[in-house]
C-alpha atoms as a PDB file:
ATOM      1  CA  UNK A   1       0.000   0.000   0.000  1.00  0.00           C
ATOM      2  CA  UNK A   2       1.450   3.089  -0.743  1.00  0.00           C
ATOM      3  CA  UNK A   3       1.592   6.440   0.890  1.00  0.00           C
ATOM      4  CA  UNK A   4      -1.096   8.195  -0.226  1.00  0.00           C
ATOM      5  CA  UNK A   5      -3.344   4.741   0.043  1.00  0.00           C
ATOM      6  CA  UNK A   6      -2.622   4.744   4.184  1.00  0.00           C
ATOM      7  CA  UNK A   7      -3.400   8.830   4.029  1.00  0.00           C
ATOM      8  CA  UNK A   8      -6.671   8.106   2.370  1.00  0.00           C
ATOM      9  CA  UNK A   9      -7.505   5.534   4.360  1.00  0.00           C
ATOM     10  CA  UNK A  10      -6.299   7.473   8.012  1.00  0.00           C
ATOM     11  CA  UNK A  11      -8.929  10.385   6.271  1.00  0.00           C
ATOM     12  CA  UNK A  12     -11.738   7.727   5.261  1.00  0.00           C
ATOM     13  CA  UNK A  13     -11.509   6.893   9.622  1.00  0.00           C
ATOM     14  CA  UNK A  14     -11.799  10.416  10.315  1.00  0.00           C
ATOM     15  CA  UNK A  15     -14.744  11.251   8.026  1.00  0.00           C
ATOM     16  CA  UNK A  16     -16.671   8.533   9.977  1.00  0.00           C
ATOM     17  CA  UNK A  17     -15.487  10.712  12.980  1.00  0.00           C
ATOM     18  CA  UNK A  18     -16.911  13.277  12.143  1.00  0.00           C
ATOM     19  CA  UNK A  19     -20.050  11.328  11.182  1.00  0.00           C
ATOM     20  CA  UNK A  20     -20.151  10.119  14.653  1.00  0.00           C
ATOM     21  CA  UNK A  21     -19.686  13.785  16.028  1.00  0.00           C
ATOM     22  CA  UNK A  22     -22.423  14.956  14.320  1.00  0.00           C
ATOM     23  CA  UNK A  23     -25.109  12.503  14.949  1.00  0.00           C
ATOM     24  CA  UNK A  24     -24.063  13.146  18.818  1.00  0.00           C
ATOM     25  CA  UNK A  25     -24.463  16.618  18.591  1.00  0.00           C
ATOM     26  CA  UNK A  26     -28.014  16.146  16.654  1.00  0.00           C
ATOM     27  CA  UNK A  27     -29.212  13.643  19.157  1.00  0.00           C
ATOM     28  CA  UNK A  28     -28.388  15.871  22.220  1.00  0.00           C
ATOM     29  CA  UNK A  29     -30.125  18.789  20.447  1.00  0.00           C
ATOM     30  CA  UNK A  30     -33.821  20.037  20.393  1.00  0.00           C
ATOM     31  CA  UNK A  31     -36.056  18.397  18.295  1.00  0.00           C
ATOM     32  CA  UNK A  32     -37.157  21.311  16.533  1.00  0.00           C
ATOM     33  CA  UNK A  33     -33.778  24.004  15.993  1.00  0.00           C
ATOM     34  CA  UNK A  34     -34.033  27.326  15.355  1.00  0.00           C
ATOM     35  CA  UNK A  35     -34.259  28.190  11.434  1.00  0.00           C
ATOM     36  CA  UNK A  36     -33.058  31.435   9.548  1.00  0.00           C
ATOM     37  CA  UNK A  37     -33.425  31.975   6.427  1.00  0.00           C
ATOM     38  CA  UNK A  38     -30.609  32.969   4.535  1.00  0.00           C
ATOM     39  CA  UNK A  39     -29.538  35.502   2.316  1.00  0.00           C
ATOM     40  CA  UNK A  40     -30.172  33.237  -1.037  1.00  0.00           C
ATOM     41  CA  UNK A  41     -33.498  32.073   0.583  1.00  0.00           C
ATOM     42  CA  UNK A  42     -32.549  28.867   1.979  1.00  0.00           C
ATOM     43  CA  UNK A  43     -33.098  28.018   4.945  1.00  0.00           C
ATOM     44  CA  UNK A  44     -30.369  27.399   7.865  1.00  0.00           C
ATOM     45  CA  UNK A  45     -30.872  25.299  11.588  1.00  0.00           C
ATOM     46  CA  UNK A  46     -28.725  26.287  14.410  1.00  0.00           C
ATOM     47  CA  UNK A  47     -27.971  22.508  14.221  1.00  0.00           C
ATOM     48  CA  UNK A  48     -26.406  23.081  11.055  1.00  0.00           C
ATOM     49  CA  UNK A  49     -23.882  25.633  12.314  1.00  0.00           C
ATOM     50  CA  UNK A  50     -23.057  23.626  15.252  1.00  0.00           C
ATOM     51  CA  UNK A  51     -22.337  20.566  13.134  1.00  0.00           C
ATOM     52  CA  UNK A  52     -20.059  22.845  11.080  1.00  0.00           C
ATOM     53  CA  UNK A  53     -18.345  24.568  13.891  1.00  0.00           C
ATOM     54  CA  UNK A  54     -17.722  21.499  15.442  1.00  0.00           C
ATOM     55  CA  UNK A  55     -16.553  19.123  12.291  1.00  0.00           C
ATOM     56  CA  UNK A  56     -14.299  22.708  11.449  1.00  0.00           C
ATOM     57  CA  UNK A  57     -12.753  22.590  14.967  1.00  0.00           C
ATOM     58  CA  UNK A  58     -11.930  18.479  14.467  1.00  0.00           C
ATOM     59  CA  UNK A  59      -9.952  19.148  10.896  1.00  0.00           C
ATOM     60  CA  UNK A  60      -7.792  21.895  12.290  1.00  0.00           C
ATOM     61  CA  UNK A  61      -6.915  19.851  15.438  1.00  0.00           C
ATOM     62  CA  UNK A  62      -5.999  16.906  13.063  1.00  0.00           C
ATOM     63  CA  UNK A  63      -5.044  18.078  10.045  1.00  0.00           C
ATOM     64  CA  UNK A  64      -3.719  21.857  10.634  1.00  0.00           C
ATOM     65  CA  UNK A  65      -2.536  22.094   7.086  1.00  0.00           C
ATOM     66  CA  UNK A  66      -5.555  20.912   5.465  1.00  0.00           C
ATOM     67  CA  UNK A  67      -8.229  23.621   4.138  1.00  0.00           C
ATOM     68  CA  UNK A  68     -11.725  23.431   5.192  1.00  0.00           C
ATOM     69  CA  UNK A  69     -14.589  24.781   2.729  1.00  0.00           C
ATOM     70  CA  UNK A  70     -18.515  24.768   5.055  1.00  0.00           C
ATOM     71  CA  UNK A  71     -21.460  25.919   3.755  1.00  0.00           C
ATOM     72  CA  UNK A  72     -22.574  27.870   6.527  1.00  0.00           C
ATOM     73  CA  UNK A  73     -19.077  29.569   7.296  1.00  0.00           C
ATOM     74  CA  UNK A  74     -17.305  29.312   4.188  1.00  0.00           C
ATOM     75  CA  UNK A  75     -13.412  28.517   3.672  1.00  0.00           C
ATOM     76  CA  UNK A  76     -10.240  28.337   5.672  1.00  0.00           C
ATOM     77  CA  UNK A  77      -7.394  27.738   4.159  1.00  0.00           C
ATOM     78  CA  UNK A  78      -9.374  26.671   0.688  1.00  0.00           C
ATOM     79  CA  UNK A  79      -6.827  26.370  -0.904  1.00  0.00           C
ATOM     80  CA  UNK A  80      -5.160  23.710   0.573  1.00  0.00           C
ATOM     81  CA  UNK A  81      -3.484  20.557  -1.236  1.00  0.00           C
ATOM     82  CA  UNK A  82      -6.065  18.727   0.716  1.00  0.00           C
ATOM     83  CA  UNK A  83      -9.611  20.192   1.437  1.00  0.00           C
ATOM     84  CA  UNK A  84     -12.428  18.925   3.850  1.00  0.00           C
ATOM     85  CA  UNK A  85     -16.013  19.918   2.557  1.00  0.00           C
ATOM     86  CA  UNK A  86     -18.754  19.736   4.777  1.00  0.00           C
ATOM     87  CA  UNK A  87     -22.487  20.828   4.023  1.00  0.00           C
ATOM     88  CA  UNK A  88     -24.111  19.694   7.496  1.00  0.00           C
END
């Protein structure tokens, strides 16, 4: 296996992390979040944010030289050689 097979695999882990961090933070929320609607007329839960924050905070602890690019709060570090794109 070569290098960049064990990265993608060591990322593949961490995505399911994240996946995990997100249903707990949806299961220890309110049933019903708070919705705004958004400038382009979509709607946004504060679920949603906190999902992103959260998954956001997780990548830069890990993976400090990676970008991130979140619907809700838009890019760090986009452009990256490696870029984590969430849409909670």
């Amino acid at each position: 296996m070569g290098n960049l097979d064990r990265r993608m695999e060591e990322w593949c882990g961490f995505a399911g992390r994240l996946a995990d961090e997100s249903r707990r933070i949806q299961a220890s929320s309110r049933r019903d979040p708070e919705r705004h609607v958004k400038a382009d007329r979509t709607f946004v839960t504060t679920l949603d944010v906190d999902i992103e924050k959260r998954c956001r905070a997780l990548v830069a602890e890990h993976y400090p030289d990676h970008g991130f690019i979140g619907e809700e709060g838009g890019a760090d570090n986009g452009d990256a050689e490696f870029v984590w794109v969430v849409d909670p």
